[in-house]
N, C-alpha and C. Protein backbone atom coordinates (compact mmCIF):
# COMPACT_ATOMS: atom_id res chain seq x y z
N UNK A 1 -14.78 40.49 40.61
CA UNK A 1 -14.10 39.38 39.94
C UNK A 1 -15.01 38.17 39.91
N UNK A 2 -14.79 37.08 39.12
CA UNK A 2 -15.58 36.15 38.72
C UNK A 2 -14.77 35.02 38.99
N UNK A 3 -15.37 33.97 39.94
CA UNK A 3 -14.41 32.77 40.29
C UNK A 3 -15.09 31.64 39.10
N UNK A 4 -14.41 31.16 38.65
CA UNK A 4 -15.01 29.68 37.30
C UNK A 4 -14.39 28.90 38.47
N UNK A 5 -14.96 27.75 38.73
CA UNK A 5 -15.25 26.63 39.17
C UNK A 5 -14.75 25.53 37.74
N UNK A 6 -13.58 25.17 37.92
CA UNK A 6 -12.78 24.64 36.88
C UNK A 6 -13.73 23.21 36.63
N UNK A 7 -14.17 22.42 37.46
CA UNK A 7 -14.84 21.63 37.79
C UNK A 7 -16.53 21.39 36.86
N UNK A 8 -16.16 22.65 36.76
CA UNK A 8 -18.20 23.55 35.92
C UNK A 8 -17.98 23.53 34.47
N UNK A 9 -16.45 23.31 34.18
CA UNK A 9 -15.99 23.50 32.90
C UNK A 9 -16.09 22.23 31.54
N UNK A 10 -17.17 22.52 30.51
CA UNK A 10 -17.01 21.22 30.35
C UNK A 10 -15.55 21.27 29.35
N UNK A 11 -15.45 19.23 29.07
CA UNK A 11 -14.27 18.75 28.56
C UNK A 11 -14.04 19.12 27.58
N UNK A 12 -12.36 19.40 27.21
CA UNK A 12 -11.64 19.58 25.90
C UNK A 12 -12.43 18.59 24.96
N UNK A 13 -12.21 19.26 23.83
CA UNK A 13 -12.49 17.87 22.33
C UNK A 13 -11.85 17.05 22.61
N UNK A 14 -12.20 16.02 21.51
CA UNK A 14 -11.21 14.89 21.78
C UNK A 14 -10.15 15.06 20.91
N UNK A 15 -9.07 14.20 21.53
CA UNK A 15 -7.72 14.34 20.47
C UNK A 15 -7.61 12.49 19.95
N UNK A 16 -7.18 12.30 18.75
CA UNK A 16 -7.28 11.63 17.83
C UNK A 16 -5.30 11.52 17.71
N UNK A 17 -5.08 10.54 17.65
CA UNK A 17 -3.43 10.27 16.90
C UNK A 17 -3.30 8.51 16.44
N UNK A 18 -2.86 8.81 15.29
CA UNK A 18 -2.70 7.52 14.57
C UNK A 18 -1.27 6.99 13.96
N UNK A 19 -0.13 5.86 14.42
CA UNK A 19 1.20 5.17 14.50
C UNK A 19 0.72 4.43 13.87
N UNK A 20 1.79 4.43 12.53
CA UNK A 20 2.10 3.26 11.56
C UNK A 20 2.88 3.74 10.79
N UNK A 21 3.61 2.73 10.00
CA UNK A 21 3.90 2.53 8.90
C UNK A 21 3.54 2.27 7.19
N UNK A 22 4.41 3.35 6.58
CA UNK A 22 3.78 3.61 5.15
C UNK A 22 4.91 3.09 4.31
N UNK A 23 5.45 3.79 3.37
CA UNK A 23 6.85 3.71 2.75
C UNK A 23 7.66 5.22 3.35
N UNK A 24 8.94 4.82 3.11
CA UNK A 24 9.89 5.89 3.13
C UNK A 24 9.66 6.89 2.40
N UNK A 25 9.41 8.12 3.28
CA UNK A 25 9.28 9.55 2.72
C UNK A 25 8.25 9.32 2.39
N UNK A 26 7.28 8.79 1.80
CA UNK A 26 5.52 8.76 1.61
C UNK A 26 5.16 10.11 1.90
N UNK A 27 4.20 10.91 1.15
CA UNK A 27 2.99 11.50 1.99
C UNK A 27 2.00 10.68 2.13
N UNK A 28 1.89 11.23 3.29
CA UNK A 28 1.11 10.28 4.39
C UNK A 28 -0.45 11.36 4.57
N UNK A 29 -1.52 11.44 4.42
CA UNK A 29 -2.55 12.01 4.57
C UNK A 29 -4.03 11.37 4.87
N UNK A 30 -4.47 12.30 5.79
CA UNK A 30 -5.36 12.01 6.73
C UNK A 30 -6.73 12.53 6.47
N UNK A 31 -7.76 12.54 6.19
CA UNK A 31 -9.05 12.92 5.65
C UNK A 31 -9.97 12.32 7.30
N UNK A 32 -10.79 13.17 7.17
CA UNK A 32 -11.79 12.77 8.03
C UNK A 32 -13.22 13.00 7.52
N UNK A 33 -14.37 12.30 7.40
CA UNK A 33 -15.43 12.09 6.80
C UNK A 33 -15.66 12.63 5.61
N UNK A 34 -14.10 12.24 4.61
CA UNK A 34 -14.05 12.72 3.13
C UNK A 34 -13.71 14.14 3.29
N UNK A 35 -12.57 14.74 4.15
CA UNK A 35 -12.42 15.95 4.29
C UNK A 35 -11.02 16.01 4.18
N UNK A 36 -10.18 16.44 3.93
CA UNK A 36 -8.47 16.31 4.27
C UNK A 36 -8.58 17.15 5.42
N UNK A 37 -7.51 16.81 6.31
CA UNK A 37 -7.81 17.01 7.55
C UNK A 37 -5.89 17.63 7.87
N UNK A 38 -5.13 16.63 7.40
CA UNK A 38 -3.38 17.22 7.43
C UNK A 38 -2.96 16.42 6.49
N UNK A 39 -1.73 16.38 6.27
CA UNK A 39 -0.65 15.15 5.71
C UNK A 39 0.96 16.31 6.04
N UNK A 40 1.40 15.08 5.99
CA UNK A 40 2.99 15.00 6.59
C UNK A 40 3.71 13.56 5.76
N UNK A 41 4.98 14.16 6.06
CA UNK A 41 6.19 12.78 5.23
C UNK A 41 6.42 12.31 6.23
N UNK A 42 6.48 10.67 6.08
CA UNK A 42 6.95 9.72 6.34
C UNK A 42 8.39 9.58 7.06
N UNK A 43 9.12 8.98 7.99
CA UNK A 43 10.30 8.89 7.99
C UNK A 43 11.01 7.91 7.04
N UNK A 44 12.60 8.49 7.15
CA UNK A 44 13.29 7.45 6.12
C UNK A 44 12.85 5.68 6.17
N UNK A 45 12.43 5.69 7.82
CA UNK A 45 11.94 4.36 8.33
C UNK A 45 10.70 3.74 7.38
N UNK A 46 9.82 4.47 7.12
CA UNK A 46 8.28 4.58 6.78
C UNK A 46 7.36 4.60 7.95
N UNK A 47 8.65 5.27 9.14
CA UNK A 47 7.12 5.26 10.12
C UNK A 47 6.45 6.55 10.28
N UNK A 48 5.30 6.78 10.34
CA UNK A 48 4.25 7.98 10.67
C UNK A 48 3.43 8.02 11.98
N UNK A 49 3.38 9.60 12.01
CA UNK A 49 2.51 9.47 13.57
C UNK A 49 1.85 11.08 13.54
N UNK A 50 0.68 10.50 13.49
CA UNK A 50 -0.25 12.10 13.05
C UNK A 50 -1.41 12.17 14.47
N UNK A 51 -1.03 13.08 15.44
CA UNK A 51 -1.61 13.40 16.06
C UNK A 51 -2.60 14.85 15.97
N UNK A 52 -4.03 14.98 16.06
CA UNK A 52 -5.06 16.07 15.59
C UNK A 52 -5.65 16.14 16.98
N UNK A 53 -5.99 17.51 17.36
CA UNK A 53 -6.70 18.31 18.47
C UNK A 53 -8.02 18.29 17.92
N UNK A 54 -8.50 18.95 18.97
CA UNK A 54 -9.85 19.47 18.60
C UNK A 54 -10.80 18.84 17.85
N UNK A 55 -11.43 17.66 17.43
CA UNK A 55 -11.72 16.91 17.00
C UNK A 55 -13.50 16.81 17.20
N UNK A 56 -14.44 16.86 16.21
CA UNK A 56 -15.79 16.79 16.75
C UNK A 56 -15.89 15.59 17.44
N UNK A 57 -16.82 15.72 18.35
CA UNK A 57 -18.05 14.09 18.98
C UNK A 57 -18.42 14.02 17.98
N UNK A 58 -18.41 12.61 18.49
CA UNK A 58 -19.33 11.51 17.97
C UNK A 58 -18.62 10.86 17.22
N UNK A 59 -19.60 10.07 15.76
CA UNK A 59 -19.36 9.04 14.82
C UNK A 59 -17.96 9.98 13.86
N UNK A 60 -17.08 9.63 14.02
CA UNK A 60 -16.08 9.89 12.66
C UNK A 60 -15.39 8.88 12.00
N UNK A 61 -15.36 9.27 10.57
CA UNK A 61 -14.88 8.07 9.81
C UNK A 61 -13.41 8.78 9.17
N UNK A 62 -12.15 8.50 9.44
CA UNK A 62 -10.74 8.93 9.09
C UNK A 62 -10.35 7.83 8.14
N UNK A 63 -10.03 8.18 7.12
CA UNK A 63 -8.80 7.95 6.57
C UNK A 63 -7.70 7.85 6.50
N UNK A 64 -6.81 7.04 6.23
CA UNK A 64 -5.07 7.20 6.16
C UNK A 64 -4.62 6.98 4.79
N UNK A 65 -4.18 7.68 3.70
CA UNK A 65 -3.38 7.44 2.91
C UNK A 65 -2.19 7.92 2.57
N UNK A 66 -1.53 7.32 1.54
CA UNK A 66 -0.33 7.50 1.00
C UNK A 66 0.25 7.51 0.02
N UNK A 67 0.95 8.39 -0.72
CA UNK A 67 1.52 8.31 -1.87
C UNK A 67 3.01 7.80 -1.52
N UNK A 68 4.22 6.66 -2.43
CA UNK A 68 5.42 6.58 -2.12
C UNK A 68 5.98 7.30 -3.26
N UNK A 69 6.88 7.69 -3.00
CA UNK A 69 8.16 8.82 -3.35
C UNK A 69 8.19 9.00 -4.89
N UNK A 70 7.72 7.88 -5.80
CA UNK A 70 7.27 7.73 -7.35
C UNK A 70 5.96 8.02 -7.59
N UNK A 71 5.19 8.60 -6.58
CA UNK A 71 3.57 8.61 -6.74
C UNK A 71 2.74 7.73 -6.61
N UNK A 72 2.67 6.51 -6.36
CA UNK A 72 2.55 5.72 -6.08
C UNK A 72 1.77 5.08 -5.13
N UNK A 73 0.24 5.06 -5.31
CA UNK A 73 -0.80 4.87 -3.75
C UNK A 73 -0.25 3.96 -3.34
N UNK A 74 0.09 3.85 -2.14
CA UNK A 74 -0.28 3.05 -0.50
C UNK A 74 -1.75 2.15 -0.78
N UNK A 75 -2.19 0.95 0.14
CA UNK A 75 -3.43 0.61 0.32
C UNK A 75 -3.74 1.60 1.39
N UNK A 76 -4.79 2.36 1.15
CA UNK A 76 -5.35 3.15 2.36
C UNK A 76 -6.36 2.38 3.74
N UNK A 77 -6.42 3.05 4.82
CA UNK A 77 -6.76 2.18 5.90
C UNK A 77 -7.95 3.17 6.16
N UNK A 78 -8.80 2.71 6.80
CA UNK A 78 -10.31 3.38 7.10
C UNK A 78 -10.62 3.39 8.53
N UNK A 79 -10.87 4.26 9.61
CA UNK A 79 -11.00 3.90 10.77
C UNK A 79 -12.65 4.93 11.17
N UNK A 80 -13.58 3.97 11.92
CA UNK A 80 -14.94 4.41 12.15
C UNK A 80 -14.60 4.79 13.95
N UNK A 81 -14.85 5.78 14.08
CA UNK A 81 -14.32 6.08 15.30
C UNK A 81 -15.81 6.56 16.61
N UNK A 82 -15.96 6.75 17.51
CA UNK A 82 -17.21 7.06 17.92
C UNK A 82 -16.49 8.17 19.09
N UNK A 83 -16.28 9.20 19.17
CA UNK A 83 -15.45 10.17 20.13
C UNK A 83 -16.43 10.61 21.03
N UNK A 84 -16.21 10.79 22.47
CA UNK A 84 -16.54 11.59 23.05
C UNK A 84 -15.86 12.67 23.51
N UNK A 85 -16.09 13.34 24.61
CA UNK A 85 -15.71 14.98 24.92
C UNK A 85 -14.37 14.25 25.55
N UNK A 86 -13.48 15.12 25.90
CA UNK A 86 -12.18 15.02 26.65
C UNK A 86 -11.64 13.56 26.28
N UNK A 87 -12.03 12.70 25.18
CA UNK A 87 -11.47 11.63 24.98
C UNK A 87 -9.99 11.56 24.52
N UNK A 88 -8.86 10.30 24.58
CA UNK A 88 -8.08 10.60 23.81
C UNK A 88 -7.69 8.89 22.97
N UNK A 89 -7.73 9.18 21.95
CA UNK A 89 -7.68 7.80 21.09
C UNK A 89 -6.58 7.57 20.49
N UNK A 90 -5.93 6.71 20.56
CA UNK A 90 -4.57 6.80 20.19
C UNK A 90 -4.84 4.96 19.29
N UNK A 91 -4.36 5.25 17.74
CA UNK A 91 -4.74 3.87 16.84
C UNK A 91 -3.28 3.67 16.71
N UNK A 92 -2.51 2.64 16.96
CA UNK A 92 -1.28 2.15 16.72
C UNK A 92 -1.09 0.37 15.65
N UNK A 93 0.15 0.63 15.53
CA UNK A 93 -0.06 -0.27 14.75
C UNK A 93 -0.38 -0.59 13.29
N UNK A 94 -0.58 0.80 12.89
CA UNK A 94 -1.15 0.66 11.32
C UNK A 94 -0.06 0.34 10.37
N UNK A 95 -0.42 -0.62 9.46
CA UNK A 95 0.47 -0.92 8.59
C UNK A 95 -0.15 -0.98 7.07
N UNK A 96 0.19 0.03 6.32
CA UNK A 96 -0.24 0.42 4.64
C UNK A 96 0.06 -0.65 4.12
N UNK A 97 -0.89 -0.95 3.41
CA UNK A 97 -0.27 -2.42 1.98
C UNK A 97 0.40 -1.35 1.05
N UNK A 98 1.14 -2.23 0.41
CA UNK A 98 2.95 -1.82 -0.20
C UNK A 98 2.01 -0.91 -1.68
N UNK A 99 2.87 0.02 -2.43
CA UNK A 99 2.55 -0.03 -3.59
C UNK A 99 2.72 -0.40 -4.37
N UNK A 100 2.22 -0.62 -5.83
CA UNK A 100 2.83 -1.48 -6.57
C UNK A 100 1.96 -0.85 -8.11
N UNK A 101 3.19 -1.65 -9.17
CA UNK A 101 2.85 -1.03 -10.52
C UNK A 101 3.16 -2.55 -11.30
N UNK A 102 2.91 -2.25 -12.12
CA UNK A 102 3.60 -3.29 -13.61
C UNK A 102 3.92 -2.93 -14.92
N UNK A 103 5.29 -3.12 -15.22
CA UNK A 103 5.99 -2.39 -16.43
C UNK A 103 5.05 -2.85 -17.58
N UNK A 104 4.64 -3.91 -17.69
CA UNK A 104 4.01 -4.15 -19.33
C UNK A 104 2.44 -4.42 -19.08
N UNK A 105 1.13 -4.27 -19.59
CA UNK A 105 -0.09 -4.85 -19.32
C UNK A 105 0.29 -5.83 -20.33
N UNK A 106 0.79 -5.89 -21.43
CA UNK A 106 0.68 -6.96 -22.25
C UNK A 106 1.87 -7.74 -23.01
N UNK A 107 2.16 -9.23 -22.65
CA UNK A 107 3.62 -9.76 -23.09
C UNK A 107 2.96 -10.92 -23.83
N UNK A 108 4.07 -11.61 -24.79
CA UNK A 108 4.18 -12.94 -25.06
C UNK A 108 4.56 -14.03 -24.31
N UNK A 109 4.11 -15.13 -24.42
CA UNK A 109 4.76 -15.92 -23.30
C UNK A 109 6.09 -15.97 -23.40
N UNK A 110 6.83 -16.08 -22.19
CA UNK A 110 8.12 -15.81 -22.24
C UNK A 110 8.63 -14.74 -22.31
N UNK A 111 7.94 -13.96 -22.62
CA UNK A 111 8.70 -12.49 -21.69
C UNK A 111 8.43 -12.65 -20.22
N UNK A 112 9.96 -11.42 -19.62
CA UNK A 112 9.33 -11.34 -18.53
C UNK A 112 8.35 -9.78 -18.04
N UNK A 113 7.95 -9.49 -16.96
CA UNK A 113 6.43 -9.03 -16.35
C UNK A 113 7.48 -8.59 -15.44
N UNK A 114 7.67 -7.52 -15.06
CA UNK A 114 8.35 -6.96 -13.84
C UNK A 114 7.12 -6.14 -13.07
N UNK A 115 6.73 -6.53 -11.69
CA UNK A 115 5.79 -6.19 -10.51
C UNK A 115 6.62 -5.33 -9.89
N UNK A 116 6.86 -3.85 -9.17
CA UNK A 116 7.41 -3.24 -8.21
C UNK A 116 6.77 -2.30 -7.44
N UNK A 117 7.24 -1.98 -6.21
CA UNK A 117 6.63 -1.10 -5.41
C UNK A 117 7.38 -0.52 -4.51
N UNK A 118 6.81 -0.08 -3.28
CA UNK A 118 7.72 -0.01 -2.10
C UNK A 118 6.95 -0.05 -0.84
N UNK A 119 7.42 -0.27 0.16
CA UNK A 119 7.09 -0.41 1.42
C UNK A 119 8.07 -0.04 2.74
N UNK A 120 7.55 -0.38 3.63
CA UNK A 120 8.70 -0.40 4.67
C UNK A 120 10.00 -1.75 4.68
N UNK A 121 11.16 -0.35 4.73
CA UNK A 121 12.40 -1.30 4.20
C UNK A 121 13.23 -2.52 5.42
N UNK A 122 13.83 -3.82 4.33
CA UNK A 122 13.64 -4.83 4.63
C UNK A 122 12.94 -5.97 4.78
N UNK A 123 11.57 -5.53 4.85
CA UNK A 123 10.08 -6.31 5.01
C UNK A 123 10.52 -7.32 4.01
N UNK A 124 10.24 -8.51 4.39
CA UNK A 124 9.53 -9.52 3.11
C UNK A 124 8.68 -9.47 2.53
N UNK A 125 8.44 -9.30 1.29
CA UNK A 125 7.56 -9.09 -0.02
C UNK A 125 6.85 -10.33 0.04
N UNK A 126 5.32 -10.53 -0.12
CA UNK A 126 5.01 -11.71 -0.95
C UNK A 126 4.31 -11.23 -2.03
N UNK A 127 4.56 -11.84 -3.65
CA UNK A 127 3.50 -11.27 -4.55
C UNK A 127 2.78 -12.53 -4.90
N UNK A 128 1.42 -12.39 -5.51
CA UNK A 128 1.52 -13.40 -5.42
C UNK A 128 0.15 -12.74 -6.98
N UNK A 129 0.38 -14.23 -7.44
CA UNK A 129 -0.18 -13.92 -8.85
C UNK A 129 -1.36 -14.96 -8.86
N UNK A 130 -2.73 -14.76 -9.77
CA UNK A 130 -3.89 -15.39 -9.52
C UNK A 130 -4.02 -15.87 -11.04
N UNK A 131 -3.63 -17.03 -11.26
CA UNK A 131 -3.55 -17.72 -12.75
C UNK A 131 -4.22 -18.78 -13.05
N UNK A 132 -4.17 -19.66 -13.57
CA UNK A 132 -5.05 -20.81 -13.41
C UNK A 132 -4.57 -21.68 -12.30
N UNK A 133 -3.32 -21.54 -11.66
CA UNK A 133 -2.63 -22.25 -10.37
C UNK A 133 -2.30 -20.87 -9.96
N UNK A 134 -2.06 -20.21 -8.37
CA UNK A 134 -2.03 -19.01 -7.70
C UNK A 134 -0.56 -19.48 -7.73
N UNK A 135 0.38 -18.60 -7.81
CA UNK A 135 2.01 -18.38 -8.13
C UNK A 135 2.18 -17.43 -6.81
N UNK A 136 2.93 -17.97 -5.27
CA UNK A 136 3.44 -16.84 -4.51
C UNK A 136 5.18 -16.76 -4.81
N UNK A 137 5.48 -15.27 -5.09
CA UNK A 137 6.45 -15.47 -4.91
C UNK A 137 7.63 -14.22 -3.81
N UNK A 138 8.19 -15.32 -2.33
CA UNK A 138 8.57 -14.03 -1.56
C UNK A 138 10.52 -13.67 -1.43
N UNK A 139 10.56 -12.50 -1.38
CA UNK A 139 11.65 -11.99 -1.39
C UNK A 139 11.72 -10.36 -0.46
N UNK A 140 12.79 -9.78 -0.42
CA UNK A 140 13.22 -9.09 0.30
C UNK A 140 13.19 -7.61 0.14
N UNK A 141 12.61 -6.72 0.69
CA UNK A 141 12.47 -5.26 0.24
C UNK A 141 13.81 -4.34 0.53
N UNK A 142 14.13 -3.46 -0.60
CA UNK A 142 15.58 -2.97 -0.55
C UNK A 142 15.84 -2.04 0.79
N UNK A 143 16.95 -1.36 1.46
CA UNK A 143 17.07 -0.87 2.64
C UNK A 143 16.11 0.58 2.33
N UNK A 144 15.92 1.13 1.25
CA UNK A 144 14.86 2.08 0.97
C UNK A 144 13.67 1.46 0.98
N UNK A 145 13.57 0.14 1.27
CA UNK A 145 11.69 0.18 0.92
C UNK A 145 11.19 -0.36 -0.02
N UNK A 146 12.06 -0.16 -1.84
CA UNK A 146 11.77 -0.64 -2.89
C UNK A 146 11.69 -1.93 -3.17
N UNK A 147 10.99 -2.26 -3.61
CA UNK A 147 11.24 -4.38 -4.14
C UNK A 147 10.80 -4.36 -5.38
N UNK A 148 11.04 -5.16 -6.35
CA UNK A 148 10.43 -5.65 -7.40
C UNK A 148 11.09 -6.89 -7.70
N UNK A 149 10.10 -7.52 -8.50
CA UNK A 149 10.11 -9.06 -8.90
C UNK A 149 9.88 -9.52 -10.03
N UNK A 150 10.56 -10.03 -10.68
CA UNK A 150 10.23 -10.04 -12.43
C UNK A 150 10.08 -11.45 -12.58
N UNK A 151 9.20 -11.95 -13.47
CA UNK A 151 8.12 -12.78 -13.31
C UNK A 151 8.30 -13.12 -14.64
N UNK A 152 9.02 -14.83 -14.65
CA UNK A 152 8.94 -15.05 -16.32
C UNK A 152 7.05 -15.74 -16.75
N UNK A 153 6.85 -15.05 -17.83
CA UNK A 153 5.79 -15.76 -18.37
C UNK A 153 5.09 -17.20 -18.37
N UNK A 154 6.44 -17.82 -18.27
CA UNK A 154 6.31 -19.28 -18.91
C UNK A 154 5.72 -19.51 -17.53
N UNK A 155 6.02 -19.13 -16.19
CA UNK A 155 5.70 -19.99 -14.93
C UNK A 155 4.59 -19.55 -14.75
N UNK A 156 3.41 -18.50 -15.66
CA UNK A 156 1.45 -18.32 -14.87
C UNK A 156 1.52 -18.93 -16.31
N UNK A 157 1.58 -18.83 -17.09
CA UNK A 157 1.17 -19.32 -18.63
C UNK A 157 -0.16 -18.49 -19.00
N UNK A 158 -0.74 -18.66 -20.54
CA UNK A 158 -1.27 -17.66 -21.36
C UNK A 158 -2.57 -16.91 -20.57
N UNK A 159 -2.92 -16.27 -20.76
CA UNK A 159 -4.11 -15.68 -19.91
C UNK A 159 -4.09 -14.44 -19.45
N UNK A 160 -5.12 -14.22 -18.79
CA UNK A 160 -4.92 -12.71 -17.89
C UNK A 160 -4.82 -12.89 -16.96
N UNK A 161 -3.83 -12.16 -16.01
CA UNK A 161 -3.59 -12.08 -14.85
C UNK A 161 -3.65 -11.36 -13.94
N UNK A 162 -3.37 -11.38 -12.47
CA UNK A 162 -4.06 -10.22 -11.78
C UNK A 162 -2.87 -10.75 -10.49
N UNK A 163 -2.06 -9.84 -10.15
CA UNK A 163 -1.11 -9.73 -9.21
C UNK A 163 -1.36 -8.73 -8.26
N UNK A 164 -0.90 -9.27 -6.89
CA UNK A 164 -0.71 -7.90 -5.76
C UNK A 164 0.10 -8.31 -4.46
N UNK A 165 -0.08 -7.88 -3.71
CA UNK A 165 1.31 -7.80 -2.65
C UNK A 165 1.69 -7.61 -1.12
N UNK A 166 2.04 -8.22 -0.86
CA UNK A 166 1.88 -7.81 0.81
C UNK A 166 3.50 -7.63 1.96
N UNK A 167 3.20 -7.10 2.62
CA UNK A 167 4.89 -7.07 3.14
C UNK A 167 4.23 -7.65 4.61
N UNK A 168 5.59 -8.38 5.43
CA UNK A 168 5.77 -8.93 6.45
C UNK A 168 6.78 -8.33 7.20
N UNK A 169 7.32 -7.70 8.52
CA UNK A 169 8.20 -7.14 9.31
C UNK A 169 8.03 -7.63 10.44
N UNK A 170 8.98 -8.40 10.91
CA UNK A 170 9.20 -8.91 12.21
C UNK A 170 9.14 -7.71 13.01
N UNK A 171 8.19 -7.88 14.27
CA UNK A 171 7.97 -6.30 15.22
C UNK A 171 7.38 -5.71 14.87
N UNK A 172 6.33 -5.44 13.85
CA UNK A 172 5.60 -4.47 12.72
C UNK A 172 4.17 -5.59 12.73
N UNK A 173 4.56 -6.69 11.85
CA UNK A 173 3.55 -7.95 11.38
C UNK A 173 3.12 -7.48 9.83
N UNK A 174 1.71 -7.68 9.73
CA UNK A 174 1.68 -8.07 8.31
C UNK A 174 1.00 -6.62 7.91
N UNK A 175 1.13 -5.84 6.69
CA UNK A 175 0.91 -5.08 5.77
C UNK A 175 -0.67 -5.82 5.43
N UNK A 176 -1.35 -4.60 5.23
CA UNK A 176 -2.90 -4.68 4.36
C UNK A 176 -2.16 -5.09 2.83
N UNK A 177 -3.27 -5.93 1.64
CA UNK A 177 -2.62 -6.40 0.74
C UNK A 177 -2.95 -5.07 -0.24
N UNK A 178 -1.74 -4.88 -1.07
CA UNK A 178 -1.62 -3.59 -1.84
C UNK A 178 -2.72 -3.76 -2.83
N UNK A 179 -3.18 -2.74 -4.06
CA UNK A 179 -4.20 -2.45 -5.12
C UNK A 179 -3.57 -4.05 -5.75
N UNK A 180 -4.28 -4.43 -6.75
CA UNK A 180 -4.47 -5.41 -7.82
C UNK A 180 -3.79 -4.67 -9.44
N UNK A 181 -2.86 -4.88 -9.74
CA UNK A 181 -2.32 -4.82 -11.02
C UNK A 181 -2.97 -6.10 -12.24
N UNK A 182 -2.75 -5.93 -13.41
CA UNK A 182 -3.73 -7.27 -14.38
C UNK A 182 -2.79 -7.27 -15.72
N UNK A 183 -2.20 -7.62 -16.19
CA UNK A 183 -1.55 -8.16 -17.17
C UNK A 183 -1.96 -9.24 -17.86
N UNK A 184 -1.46 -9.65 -19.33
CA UNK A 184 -2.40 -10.23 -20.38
C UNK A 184 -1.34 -11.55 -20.70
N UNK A 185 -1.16 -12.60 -20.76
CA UNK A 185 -0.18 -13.18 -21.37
C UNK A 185 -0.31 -13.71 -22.81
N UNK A 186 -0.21 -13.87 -24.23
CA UNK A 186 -0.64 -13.99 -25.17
C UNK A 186 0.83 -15.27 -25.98
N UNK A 187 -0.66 -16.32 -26.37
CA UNK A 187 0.73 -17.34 -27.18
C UNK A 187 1.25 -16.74 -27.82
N UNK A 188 2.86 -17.19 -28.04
CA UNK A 188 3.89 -16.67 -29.14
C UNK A 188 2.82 -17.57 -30.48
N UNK A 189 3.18 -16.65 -31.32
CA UNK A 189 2.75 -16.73 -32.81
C UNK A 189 3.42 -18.19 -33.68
N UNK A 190 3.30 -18.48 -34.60
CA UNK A 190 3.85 -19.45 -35.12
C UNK A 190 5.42 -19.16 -35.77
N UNK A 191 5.89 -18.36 -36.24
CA UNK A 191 7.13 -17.45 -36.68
C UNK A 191 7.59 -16.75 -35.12
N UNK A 192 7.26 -16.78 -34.37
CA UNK A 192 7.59 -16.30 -33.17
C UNK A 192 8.67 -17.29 -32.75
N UNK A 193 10.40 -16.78 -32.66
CA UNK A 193 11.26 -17.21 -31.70
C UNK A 193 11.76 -18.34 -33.01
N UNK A 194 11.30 -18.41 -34.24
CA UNK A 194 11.62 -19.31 -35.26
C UNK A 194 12.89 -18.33 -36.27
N UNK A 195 13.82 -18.81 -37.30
CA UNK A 195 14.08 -18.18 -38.51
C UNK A 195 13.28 -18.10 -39.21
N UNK A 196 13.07 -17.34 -39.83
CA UNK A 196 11.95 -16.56 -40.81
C UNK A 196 12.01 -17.50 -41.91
N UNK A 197 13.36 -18.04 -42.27
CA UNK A 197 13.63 -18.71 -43.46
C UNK A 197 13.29 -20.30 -43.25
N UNK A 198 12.85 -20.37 -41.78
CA UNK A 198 12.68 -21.92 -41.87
C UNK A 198 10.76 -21.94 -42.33
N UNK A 199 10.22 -20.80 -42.16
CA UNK A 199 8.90 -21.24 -41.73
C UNK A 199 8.30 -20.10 -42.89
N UNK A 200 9.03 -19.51 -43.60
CA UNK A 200 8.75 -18.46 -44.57
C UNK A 200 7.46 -17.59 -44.23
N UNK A 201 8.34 -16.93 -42.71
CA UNK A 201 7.69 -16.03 -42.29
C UNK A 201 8.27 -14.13 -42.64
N UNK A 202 8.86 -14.17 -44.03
CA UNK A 202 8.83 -12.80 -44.15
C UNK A 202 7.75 -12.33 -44.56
């Protein structure tokens, strides 16, 4: 028989697990040095918790992303990690910037611009728009997660614009700021919002 000297044995890999918050039901997926590595859903909460074995030494660079429930990227989070043998690393705290879309790229002034996304529900929304004066505007994310904010024209005025988003959760803190959406605002025309018959615009 052969006695091993448990002691002679070298250490397990390291194990890797990463706590945060995404949106509700999200897939949530994990890449490691541009590799997919797992993904798993989200709770109804948007919280996630992806724990991985076996893990090489050394330098690793992980990923976290997310799609929400409309398809919808997450801001993804990047973590440079340096592992050794029998290590165990545990990253808490992560919080995805919200997703977000925009119904029109292109309005007249005075339409409105509807911004939406989702995040973890309840959070306070801030969006905030980059115009010739920066426009924040904050409000409340639905008990699913969802928010949107419709945005009359008249208050960024004519131009192009470029909106994005961030959520706040008391006990959580602040969300990474979501992708950049860009919308166009364009003067109403001269017959625009007039009778045709005053300005003999048929």
């Amino acid at each position: 028989a052969t006695v091993v000297d448990e002691n002679s044995l070298p250490p397990p890999n390291p194990v890797v697990e990463f706590k945060g918050v995404a949106a509700p039901n999200a897939t949530v997926t994990l890449t490691r040095n541009g590799v997919a590595v797992t993904s798993l859903t989200a709770t109804d909460s948007a919280a996630f918790d992806v724990v991985i074995s076996d893990q090489p030494v050394g330098q690793q660079v992980y990923d976290i992303s997310a799609l929400d429930v409309d398809g919808r990227a997450l801001t993804p989070m990047t973590f440079a990690l340096n592992l050794t043998a029998g290590s165990t690393t545990i990253i808490i705290g992560i919080f995805l910037g919200p997703s977000i879309a925009i119904d029109k790229p292109e309005v007249k002034l005075g339409e409105i611009v509807t911004v939406e996304g989702a995040t973890i529900p309840n959070s306070t929304i801030t969006v905030t728009v980059n115009s010739v004066q920066v426009k924040n505007y904050s409000f409340t994310a639905d008990a699913n997660g969802r928010w949107a904010k419709a945005i009359n024209t008249t208050d960024v005025g004519v131009g192009s614009h470029t909106a994005r988003a961030r959520a706040t959760m008391s006990g959580t803190g602040v969300s990474e700021y979501s992708g950049i959406v860009s919308f166009a605002v364009n003067p109403l025309g001269l017959c625009d919002g007039k009778k045709s018959a005053d300005l003999n615009c048929d």
